[in-house]
C-alpha atoms as a PDB file:
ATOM      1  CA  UNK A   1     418.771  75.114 -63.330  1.00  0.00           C
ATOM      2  CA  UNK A   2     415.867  76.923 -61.663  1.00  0.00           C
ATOM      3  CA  UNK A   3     414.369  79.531 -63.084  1.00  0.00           C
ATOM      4  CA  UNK A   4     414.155  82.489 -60.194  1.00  0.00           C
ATOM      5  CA  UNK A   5     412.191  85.443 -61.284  1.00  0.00           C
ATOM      6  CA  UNK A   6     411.505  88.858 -63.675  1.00  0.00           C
ATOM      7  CA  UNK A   7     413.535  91.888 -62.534  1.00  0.00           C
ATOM      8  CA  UNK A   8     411.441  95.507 -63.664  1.00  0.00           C
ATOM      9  CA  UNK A   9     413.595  98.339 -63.521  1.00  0.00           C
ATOM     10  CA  UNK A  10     412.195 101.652 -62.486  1.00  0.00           C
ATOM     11  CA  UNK A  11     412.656 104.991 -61.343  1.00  0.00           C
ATOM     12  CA  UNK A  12     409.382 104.385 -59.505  1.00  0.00           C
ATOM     13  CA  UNK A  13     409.675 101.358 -57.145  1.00  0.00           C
ATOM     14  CA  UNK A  14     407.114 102.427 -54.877  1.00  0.00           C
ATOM     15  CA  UNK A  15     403.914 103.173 -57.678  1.00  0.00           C
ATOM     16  CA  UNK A  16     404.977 100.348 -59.480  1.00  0.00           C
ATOM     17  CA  UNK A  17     405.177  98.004 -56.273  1.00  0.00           C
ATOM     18  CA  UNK A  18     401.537  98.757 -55.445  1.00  0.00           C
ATOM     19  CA  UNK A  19     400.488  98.247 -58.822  1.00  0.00           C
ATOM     20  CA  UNK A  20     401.409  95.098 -59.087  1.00  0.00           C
ATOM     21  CA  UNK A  21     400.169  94.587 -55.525  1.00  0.00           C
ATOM     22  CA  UNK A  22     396.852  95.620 -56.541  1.00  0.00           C
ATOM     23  CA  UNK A  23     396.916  93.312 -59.701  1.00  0.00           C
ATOM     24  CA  UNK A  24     397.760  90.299 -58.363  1.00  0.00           C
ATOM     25  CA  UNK A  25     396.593  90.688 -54.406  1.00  0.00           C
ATOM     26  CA  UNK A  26     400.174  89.390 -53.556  1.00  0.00           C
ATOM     27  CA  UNK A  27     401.997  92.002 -50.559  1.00  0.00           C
ATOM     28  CA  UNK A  28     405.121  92.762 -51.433  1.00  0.00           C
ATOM     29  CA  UNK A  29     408.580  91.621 -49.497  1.00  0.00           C
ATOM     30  CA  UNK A  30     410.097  94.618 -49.414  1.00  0.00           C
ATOM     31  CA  UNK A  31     414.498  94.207 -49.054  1.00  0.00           C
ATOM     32  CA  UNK A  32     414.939  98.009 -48.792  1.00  0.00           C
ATOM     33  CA  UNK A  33     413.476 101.329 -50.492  1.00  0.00           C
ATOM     34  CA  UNK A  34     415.027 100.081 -53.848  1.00  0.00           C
ATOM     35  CA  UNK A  35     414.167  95.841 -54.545  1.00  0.00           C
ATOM     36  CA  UNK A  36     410.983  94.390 -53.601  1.00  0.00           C
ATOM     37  CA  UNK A  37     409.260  91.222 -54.929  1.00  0.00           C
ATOM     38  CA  UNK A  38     405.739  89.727 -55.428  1.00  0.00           C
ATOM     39  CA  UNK A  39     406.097  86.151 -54.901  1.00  0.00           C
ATOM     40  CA  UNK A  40     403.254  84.007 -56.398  1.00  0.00           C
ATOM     41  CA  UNK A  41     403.508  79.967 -56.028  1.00  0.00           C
ATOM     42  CA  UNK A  42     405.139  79.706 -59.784  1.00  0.00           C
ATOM     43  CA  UNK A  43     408.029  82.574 -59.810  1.00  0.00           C
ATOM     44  CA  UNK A  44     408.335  85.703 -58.395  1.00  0.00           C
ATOM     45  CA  UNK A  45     408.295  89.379 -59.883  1.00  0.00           C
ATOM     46  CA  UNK A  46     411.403  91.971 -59.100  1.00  0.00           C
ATOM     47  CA  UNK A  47     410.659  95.464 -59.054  1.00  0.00           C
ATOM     48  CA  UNK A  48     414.552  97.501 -58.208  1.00  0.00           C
ATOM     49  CA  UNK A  49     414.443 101.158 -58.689  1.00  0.00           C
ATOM     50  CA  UNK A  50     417.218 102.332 -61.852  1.00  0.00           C
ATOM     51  CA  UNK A  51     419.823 102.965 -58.771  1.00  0.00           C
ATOM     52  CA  UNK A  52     420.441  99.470 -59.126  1.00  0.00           C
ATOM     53  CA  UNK A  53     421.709  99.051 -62.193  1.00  0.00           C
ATOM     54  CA  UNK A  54     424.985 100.252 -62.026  1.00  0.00           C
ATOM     55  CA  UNK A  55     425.837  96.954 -59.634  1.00  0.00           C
ATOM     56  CA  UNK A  56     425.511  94.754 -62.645  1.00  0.00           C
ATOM     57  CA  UNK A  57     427.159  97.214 -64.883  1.00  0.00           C
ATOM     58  CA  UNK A  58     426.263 101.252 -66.554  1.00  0.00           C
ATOM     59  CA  UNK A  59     423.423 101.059 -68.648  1.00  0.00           C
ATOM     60  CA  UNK A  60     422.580  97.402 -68.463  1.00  0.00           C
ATOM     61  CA  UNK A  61     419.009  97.981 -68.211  1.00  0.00           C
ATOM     62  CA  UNK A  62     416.744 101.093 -68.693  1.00  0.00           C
ATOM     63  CA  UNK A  63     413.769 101.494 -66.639  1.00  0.00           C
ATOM     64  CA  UNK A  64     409.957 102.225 -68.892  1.00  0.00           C
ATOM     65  CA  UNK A  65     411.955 100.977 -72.269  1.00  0.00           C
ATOM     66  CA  UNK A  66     410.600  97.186 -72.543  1.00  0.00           C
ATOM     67  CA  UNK A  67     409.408  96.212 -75.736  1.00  0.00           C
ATOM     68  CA  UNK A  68     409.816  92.488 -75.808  1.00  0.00           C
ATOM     69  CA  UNK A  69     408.809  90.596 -72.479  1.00  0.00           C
ATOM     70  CA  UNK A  70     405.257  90.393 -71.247  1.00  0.00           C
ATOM     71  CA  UNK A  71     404.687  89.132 -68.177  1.00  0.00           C
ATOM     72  CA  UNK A  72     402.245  87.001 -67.550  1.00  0.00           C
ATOM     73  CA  UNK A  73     399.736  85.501 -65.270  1.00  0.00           C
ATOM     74  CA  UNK A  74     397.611  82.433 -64.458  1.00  0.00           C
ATOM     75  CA  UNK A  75     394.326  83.452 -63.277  1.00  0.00           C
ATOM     76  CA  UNK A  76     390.929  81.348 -62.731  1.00  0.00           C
ATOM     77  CA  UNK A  77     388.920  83.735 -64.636  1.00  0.00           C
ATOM     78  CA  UNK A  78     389.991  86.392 -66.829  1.00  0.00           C
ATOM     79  CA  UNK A  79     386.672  88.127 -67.706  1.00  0.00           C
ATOM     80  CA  UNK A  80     386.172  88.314 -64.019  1.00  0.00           C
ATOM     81  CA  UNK A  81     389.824  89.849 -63.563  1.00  0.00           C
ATOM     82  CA  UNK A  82     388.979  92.353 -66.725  1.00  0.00           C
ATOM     83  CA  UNK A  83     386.197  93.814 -64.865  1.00  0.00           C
ATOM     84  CA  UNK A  84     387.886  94.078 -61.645  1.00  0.00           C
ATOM     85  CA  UNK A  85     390.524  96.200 -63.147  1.00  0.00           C
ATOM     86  CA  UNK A  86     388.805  97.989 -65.082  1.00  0.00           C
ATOM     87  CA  UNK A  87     387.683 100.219 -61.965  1.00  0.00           C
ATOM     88  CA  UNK A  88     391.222 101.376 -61.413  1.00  0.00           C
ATOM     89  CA  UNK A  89     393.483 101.284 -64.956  1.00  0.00           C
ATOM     90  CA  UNK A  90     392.355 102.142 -68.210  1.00  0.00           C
ATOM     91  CA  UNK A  91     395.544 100.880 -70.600  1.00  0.00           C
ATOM     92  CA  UNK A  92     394.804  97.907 -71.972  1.00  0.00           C
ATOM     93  CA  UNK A  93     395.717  96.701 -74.651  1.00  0.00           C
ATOM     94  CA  UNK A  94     393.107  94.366 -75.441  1.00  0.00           C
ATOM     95  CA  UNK A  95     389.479  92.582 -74.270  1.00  0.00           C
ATOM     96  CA  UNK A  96     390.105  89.262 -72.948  1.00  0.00           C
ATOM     97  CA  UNK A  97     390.199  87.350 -76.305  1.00  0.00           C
ATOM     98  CA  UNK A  98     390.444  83.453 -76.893  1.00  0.00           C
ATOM     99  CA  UNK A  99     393.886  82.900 -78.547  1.00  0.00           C
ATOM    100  CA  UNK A 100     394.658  79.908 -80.933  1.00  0.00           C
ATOM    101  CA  UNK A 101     396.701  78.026 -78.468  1.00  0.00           C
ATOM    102  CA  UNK A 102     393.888  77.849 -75.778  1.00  0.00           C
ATOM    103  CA  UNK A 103     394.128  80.404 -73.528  1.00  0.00           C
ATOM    104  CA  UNK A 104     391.740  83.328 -73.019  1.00  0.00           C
ATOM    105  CA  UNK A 105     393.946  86.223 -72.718  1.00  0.00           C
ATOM    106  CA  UNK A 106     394.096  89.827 -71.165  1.00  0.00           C
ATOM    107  CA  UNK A 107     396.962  92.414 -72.177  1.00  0.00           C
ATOM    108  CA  UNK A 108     397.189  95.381 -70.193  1.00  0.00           C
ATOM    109  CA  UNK A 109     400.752  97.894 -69.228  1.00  0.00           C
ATOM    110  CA  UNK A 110     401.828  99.068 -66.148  1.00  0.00           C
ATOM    111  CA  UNK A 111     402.499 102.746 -65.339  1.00  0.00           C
ATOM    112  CA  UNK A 112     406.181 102.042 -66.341  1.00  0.00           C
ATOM    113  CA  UNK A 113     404.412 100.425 -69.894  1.00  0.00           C
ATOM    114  CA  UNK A 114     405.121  96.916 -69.484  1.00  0.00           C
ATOM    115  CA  UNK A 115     403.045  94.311 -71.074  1.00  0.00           C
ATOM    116  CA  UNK A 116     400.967  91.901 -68.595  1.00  0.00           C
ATOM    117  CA  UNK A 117     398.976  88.880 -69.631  1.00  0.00           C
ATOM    118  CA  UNK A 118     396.338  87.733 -67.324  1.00  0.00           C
ATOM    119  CA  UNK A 119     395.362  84.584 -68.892  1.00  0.00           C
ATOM    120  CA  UNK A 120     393.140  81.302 -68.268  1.00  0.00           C
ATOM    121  CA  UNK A 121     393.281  78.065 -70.073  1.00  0.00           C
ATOM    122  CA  UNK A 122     390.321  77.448 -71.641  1.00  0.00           C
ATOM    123  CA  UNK A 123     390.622  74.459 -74.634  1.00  0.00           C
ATOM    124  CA  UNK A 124     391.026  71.048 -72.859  1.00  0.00           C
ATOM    125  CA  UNK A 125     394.592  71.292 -74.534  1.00  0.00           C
ATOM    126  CA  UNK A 126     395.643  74.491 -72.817  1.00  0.00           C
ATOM    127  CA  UNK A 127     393.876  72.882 -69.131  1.00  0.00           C
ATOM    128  CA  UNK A 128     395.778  70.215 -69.583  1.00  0.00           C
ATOM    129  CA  UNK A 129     398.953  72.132 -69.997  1.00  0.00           C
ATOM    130  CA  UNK A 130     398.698  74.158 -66.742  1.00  0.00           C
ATOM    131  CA  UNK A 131     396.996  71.555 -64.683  1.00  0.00           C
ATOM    132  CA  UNK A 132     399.319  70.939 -61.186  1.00  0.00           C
END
């Protein structure tokens, strides 16, 4: 098994799209005006407007209604990251903060609410863990 990618569901494909664009600096591969993805070299992010959901079946997903999944990001320097977006989006939902497993971590939502994690290993443990 290979794990593929993260599927966001939206009524906004195109503000969400350029969020994410702007986050990461990854373009977009855009299939049509609903499904585009941000592929990055570990998995790839979704983004399909809510007129897709009624191909997998009515009401299998809601679009702005996660409250479970964060998606989250490598990065080589978080701090650095924080003060980059800080110029453009204001909800976060922390500082970057060291967490108890090693990583120095950076929660912020996307206009739909979604949770993102920027993080970088920091504790030889954590380096270790995401070295390739």
């Amino acid at each position: 098994m290979k794990f593929a990618s993260v599927r966001v569901i939206t009524d906004n494909v195109k503000g969400l799209v350029e969020f994410y664009e702007r986050a990461t600096h990854e373009p977009a591969l855009w299939s049509n005006h609903d499904f585009a993805e941000l592929r990055v070299a570990s998995c790839t992010l979704a983004i399909a407007s809510s007129r897709t959901v009624g191909l997998f079946g009515p009401g299998a997903a809601q679009p702005a209604d996660n409250h479970t999944a964060i998606i989250e990001f490598i990065v080589d320097d978080v701090d650095s990251e924080y003060a980059r977006l800080r110029e453009w989006t204001a909800d976060f939902v922390n500082e970057p903060t060291t967490m108890p497993w090693g990583n120095r971590s950076l929660l912020f939502r996307d206009p739909d609410g979604n949770l993102i994690n920027f993080f970088t290993p920091v504790t030889p443990e954590s380096m270790a863990k995401f070295a390739q």
